[in-house]
PDB file of N, CA and C in Angstrom:
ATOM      1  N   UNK A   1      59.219 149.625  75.188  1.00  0.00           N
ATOM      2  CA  UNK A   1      57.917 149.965  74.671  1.00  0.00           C
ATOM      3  C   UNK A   1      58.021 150.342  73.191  1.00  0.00           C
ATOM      4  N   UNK A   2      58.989 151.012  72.688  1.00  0.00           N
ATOM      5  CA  UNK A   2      59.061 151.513  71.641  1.00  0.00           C
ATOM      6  C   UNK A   2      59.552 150.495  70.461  1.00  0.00           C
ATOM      7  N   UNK A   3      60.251 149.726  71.078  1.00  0.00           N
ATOM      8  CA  UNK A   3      60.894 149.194  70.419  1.00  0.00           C
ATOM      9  C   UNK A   3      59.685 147.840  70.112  1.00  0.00           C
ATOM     10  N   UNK A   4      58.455 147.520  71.149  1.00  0.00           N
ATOM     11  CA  UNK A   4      58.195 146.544  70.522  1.00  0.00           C
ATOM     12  C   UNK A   4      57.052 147.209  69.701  1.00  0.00           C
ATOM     13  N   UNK A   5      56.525 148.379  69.835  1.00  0.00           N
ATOM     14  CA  UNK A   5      55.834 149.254  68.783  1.00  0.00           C
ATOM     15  C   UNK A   5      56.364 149.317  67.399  1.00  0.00           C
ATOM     16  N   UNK A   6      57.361 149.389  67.301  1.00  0.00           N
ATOM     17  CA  UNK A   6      57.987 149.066  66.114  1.00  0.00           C
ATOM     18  C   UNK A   6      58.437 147.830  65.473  1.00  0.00           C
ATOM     19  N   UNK A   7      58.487 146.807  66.496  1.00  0.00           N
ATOM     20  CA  UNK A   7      58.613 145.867  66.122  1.00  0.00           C
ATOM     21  C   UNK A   7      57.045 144.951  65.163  1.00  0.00           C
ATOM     22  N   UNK A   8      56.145 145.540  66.107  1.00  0.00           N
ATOM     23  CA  UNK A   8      54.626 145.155  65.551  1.00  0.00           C
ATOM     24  C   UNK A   8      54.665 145.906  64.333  1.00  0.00           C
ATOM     25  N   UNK A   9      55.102 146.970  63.876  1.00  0.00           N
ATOM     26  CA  UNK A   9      54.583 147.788  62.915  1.00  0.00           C
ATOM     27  C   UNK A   9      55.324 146.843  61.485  1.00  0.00           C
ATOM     28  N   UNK A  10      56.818 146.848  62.258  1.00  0.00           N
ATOM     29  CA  UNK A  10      57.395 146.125  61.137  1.00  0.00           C
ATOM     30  C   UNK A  10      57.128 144.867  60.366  1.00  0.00           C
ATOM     31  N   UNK A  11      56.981 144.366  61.672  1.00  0.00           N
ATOM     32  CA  UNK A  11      56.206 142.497  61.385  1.00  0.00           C
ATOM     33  C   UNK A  11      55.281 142.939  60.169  1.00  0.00           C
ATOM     34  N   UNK A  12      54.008 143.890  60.875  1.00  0.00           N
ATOM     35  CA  UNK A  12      53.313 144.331  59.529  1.00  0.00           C
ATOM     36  C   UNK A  12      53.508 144.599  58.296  1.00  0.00           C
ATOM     37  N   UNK A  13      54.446 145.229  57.657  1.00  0.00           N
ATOM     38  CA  UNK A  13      54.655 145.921  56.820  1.00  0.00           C
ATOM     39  C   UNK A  13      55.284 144.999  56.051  1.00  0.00           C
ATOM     40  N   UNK A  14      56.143 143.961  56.723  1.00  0.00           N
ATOM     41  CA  UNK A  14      56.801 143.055  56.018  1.00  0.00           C
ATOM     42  C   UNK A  14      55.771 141.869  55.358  1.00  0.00           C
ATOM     43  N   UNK A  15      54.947 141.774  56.447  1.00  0.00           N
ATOM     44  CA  UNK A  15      53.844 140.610  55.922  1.00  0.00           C
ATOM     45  C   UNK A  15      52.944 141.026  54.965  1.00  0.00           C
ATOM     46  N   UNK A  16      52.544 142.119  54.917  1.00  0.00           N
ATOM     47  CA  UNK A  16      51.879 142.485  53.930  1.00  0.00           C
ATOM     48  C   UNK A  16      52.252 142.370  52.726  1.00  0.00           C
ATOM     49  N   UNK A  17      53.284 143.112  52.392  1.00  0.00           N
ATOM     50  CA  UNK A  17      54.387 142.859  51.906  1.00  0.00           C
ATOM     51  C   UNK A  17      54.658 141.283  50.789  1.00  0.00           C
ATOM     52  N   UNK A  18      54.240 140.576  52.054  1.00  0.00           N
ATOM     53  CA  UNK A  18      54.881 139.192  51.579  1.00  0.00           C
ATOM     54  C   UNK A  18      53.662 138.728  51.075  1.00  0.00           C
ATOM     55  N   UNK A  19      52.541 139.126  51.241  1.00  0.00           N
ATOM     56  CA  UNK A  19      50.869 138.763  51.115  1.00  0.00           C
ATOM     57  C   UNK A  19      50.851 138.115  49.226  1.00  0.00           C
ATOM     58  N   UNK A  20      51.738 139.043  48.831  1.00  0.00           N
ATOM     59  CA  UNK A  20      51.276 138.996  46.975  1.00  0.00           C
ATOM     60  C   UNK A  20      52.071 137.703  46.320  1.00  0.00           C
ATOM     61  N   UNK A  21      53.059 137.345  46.808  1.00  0.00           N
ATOM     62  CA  UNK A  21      53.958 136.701  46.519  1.00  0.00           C
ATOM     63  C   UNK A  21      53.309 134.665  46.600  1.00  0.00           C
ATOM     64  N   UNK A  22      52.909 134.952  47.786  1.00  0.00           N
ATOM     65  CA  UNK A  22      52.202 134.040  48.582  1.00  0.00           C
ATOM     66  C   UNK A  22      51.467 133.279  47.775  1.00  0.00           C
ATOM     67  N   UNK A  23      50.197 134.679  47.664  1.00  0.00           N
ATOM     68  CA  UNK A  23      49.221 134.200  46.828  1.00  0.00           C
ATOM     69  C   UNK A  23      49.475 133.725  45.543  1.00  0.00           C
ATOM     70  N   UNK A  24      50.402 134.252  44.893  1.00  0.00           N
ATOM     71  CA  UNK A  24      50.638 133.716  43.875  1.00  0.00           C
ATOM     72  C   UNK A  24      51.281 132.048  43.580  1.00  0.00           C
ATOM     73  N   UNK A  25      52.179 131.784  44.716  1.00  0.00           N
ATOM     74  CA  UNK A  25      52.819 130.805  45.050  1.00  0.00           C
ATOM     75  C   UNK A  25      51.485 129.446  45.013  1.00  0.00           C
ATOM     76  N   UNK A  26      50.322 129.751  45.836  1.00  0.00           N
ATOM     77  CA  UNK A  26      48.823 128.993  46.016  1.00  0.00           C
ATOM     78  C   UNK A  26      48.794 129.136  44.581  1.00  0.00           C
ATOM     79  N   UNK A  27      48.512 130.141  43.787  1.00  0.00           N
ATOM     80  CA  UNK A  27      47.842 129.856  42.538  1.00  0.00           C
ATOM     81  C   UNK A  27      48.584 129.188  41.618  1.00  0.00           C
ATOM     82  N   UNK A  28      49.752 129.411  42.046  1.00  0.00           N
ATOM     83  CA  UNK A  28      50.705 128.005  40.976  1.00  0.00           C
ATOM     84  C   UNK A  28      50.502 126.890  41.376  1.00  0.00           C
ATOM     85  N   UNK A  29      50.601 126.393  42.684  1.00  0.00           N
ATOM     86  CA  UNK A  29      50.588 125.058  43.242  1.00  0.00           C
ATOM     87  C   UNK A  29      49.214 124.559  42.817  1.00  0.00           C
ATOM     88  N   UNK A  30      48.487 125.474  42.703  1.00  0.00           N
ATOM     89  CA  UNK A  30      46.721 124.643  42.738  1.00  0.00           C
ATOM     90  C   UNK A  30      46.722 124.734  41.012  1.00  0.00           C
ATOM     91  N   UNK A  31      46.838 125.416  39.933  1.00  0.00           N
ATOM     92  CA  UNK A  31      46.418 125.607  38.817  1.00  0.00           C
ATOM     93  C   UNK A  31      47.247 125.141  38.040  1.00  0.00           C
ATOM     94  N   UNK A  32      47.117 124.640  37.002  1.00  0.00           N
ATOM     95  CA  UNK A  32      47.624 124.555  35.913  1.00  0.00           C
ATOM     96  C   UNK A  32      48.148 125.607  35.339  1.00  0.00           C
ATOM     97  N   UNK A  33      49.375 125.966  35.432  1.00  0.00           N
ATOM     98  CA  UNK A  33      49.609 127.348  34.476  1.00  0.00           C
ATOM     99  C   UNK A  33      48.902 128.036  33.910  1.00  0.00           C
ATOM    100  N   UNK A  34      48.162 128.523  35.251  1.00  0.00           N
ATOM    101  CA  UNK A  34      47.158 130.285  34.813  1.00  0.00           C
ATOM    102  C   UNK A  34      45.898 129.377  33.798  1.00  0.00           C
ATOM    103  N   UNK A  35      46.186 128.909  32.680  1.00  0.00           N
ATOM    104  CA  UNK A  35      45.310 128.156  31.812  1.00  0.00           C
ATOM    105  C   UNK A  35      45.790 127.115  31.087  1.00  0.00           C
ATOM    106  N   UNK A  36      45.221 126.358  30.649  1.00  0.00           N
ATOM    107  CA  UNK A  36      45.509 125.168  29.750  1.00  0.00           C
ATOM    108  C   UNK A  36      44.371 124.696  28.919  1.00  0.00           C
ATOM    109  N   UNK A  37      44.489 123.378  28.440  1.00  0.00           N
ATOM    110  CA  UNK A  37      43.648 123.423  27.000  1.00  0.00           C
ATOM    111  C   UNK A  37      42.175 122.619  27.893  1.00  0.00           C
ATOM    112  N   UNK A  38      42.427 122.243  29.660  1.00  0.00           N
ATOM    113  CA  UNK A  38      41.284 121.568  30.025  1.00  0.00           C
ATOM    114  C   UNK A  38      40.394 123.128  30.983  1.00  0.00           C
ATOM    115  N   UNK A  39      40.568 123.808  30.253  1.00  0.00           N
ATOM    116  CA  UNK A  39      39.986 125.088  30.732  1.00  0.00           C
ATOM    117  C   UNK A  39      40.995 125.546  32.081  1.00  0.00           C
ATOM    118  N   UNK A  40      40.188 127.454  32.105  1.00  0.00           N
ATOM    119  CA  UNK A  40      41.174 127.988  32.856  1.00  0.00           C
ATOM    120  C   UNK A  40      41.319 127.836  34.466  1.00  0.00           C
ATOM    121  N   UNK A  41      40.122 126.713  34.924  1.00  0.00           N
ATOM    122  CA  UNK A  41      40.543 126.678  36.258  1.00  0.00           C
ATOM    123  C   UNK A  41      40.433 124.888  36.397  1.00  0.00           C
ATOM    124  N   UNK A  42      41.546 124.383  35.162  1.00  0.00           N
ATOM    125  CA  UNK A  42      42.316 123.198  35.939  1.00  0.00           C
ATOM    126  C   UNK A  42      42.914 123.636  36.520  1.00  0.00           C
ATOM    127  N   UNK A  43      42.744 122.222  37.332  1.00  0.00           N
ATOM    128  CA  UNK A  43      43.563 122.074  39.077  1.00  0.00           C
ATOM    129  C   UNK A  43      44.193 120.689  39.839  1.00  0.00           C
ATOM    130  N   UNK A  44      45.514 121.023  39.926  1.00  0.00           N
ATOM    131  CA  UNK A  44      45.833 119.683  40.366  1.00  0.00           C
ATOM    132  C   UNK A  44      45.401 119.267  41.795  1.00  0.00           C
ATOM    133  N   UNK A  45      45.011 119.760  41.977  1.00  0.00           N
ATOM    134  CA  UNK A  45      44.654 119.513  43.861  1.00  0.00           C
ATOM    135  C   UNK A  45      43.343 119.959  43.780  1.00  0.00           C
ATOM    136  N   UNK A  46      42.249 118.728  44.144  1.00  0.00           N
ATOM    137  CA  UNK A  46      41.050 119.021  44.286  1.00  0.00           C
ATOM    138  C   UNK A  46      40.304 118.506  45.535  1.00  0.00           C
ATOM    139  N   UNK A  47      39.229 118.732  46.047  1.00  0.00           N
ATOM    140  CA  UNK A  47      38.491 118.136  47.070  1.00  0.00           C
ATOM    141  C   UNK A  47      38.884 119.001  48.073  1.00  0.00           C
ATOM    142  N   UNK A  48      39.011 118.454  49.758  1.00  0.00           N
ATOM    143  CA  UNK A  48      39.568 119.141  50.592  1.00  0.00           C
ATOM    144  C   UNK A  48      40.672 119.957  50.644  1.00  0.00           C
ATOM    145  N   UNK A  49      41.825 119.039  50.058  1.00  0.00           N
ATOM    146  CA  UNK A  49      43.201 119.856  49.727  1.00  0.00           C
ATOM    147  C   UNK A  49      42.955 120.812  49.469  1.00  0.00           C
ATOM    148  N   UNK A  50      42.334 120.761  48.273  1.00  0.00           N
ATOM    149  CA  UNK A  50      42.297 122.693  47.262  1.00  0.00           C
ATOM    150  C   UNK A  50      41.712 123.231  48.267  1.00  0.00           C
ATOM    151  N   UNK A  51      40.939 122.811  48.763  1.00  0.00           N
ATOM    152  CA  UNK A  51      39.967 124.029  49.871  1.00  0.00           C
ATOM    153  C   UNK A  51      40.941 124.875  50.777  1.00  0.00           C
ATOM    154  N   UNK A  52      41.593 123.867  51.399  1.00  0.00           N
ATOM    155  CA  UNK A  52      42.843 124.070  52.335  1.00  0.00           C
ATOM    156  C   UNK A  52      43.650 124.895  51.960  1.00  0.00           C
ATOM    157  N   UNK A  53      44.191 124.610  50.744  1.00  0.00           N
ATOM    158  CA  UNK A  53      45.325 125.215  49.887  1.00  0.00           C
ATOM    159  C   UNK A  53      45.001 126.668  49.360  1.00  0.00           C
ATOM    160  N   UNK A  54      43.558 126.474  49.320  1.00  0.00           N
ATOM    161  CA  UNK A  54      43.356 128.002  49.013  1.00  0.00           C
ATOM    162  C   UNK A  54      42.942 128.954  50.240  1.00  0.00           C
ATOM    163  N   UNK A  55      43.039 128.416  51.075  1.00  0.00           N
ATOM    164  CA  UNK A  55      42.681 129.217  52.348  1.00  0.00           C
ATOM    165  C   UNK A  55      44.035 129.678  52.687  1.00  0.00           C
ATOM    166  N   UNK A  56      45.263 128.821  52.497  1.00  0.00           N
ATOM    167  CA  UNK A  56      46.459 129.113  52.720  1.00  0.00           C
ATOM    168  C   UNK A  56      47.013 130.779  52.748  1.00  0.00           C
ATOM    169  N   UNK A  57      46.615 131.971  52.021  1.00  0.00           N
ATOM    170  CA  UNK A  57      46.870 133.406  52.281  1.00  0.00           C
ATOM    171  C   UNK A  57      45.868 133.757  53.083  1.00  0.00           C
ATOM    172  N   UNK A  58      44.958 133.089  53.211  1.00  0.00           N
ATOM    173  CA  UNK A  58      44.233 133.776  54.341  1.00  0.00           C
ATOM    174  C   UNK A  58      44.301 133.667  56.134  1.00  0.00           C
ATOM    175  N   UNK A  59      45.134 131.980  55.986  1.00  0.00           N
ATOM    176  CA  UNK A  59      45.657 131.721  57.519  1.00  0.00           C
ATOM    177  C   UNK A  59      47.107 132.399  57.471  1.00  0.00           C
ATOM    178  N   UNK A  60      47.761 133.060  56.428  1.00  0.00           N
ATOM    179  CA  UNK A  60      48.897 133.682  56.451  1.00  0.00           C
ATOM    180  C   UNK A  60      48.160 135.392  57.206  1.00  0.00           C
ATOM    181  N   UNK A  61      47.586 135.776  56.249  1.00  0.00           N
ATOM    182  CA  UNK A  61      47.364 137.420  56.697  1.00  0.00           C
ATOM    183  C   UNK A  61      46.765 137.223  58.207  1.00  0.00           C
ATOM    184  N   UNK A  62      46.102 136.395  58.798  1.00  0.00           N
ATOM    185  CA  UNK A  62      45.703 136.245  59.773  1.00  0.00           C
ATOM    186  C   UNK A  62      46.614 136.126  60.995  1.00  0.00           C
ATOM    187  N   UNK A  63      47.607 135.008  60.840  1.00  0.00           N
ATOM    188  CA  UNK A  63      48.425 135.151  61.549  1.00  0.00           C
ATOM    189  C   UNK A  63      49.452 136.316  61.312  1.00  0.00           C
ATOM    190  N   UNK A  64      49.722 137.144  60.595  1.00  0.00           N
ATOM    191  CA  UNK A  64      50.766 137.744  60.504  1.00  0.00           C
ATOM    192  C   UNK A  64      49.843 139.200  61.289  1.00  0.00           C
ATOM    193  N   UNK A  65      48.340 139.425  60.873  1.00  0.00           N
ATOM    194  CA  UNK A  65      47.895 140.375  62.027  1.00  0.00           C
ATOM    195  C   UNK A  65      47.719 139.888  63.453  1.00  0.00           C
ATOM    196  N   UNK A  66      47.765 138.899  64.000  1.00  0.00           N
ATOM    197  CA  UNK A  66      47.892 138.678  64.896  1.00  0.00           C
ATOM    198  C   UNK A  66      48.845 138.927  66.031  1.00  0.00           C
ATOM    199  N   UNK A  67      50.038 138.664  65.134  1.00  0.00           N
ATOM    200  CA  UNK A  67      51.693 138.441  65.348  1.00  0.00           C
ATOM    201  C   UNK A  67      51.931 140.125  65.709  1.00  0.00           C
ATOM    202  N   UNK A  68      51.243 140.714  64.986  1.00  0.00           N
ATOM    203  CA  UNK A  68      51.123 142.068  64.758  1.00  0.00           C
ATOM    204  C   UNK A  68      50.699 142.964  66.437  1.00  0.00           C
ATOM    205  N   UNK A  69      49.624 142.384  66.092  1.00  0.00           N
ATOM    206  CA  UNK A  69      48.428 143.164  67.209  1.00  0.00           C
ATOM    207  C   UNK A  69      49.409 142.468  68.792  1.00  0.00           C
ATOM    208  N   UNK A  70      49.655 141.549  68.726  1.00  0.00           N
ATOM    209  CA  UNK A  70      50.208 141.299  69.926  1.00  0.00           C
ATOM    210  C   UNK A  70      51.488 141.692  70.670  1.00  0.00           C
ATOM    211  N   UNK A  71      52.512 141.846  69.159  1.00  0.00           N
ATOM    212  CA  UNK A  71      53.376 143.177  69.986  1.00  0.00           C
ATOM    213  C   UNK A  71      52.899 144.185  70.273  1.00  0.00           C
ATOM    214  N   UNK A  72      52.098 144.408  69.428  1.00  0.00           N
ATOM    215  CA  UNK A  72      52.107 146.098  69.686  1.00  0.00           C
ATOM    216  C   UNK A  72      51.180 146.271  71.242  1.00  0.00           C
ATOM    217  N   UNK A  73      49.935 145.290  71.024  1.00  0.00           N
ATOM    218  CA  UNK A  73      49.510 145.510  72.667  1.00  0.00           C
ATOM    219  C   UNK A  73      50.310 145.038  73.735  1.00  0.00           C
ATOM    220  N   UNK A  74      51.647 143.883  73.337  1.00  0.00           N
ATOM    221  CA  UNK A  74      52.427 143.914  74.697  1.00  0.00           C
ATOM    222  C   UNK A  74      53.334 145.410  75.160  1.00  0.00           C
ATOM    223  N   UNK A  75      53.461 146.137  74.084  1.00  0.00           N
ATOM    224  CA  UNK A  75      54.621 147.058  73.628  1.00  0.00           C
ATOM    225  C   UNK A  75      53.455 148.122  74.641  1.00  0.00           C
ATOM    226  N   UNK A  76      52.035 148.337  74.506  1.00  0.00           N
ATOM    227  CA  UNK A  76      51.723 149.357  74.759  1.00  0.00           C
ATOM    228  C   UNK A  76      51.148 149.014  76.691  1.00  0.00           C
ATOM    229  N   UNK A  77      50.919 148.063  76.920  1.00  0.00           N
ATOM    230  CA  UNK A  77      50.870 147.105  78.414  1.00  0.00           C
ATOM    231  C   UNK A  77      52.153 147.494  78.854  1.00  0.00           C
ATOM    232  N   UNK A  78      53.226 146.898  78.783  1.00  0.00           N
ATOM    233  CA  UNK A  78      54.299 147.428  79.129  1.00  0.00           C
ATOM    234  C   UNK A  78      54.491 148.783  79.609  1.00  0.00           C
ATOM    235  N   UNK A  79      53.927 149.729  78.652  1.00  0.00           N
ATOM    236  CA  UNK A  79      54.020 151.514  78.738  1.00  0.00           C
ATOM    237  C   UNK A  79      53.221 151.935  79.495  1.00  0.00           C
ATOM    238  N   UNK A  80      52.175 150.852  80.138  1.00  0.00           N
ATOM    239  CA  UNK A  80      50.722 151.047  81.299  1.00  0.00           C
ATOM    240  C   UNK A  80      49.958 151.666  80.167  1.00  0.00           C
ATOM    241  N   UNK A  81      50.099 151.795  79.470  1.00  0.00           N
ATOM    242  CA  UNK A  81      48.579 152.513  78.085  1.00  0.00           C
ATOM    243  C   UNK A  81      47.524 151.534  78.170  1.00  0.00           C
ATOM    244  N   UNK A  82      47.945 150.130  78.447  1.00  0.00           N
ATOM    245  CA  UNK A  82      46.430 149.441  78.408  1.00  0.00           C
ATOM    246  C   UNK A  82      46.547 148.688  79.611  1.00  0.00           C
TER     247      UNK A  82
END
């Protein structure tokens, strides 16, 4: 029980964690270096892609609370708490 309580907490802390990095990773892949001379939100990936691509930290934090919430409610099922 405890151990997967902590295991959920950790998953968390790490993903969060990893949340900034991420995003930044999307904003390189989609932008032109922060700015350029065709204004500041050229983009090499446009249409659906970019849409996709920018949703990309948001299907991350999602799954990583998920990943989250589900140890911790197996961790607390286990303990008969739920």
């Amino acid at each position: 029980m405890l151990g997967n309580l902590l295991g959920g907490f950790i998953v968390i802390l790490v993903g969060v964690n990893l949340i900034s990095p991420i995003a930044d990773g999307v904003a390189d892949a989609r932008y032109i270096n922060g700015t350029s001379t065709l204004g500041t939100n050229a983009s090499y990936v446009t249409g659906a892609a970019g849409t996709i691509l920018g949703l990309t930290p948001l299907f991350y934090a999602l799954g990583i609370m998920s990943a989250g919430v589900a140890l911790t409610v197996g961790g607390l099922r286990n303990a008969g708490v739920m």
